[in-house]
Protein backbone atom coordinates (compact mmCIF):
# COMPACT_ATOMS: atom_id res chain seq x y z
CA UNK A 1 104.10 92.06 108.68
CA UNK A 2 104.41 93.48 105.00
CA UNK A 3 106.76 91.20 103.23
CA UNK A 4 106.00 87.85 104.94
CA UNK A 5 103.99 84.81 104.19
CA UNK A 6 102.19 83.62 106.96
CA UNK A 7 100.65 80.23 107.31
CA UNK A 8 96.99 80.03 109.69
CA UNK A 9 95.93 76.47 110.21
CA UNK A 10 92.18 76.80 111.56
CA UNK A 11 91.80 79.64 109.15
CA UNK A 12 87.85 78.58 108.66
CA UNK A 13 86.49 79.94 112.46
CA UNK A 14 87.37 81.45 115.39
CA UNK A 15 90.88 82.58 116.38
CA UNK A 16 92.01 81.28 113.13
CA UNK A 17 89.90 83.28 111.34
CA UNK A 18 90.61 86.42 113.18
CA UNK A 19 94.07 85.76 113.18
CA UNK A 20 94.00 85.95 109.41
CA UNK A 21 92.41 88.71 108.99
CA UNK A 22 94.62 90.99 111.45
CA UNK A 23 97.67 89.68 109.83
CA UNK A 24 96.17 90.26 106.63
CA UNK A 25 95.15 93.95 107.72
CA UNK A 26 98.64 94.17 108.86
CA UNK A 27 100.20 93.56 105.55
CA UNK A 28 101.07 90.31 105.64
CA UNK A 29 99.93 87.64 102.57
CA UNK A 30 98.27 84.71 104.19
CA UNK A 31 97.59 81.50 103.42
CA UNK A 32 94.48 79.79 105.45
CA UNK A 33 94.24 76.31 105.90
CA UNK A 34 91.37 74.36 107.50
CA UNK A 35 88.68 71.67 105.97
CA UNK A 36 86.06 73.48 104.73
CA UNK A 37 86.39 75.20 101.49
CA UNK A 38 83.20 77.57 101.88
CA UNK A 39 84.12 78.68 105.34
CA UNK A 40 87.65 79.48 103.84
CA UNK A 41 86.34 81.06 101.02
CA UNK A 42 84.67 83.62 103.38
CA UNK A 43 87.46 84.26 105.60
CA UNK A 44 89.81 85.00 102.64
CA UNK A 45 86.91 86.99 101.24
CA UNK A 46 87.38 89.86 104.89
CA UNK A 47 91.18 89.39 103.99
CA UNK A 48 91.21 92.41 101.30
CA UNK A 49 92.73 90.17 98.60
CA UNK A 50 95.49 89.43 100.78
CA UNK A 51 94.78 86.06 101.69
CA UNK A 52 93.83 82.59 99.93
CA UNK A 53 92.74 78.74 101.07
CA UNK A 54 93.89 75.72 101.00
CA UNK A 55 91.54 72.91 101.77
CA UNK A 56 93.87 70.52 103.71
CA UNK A 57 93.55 68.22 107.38
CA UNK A 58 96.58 69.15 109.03
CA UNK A 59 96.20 65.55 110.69
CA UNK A 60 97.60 63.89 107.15
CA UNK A 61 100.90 64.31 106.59
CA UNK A 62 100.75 64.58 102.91
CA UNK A 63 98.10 67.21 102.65
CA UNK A 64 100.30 69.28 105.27
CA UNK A 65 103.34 68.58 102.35
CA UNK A 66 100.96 69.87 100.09
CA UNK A 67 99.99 73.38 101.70
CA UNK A 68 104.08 73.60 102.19
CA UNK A 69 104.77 73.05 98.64
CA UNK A 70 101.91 75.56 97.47
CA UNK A 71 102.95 78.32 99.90
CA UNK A 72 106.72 77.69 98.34
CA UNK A 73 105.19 78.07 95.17
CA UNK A 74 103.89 81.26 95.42
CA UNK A 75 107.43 82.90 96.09
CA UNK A 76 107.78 82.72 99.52
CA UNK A 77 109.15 81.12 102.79
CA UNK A 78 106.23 80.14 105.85
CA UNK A 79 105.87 81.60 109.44
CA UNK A 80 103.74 79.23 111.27
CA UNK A 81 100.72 79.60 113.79
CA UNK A 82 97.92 77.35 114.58
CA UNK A 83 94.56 77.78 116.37
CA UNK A 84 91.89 75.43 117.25
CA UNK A 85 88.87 76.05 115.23
């Protein structure tokens, strides 16, 4: 996983939130994505500095452009999961 950007949409609970934190543990930099900023904040916080949140509904088109464009920005292609949180 070192070396990759990884995108987790349901980041804030649940599978989401444990998927970030194993890819995180695995190496990888991750970028969580759910609704809740506080509840992201935490997850990110168990992610070793490896992680950080975007607020965004994945249901709105635009705000899904907008997690693209700041995962870009950071230097990096996206590998894609999703879980329902």
């Amino acid at each position: 996983m070192r070396d990759r950007v990884i995108v987790v949409t349901g980041a804030s609970s649940g599978i989401g939130a444990a998927a970030a934190e194993t890819l995180a543990a695995a190496g990888a930099a991750v970028v969580l994505v759910a609704r809740r900023a506080d509840a992201l904040a935490d997850v990110a916080a168990r992610c070793a500095g490896r992680a950080h949140g975007v607020v965004a509904d994945v249901t709105v088109r635009d705000q899904v452009r907008r997690v693209v464009v700041d995962t870009i920005a950071r230097g990096s292609h996206a590998e894609t999961t999703s879980a329902i949180s």
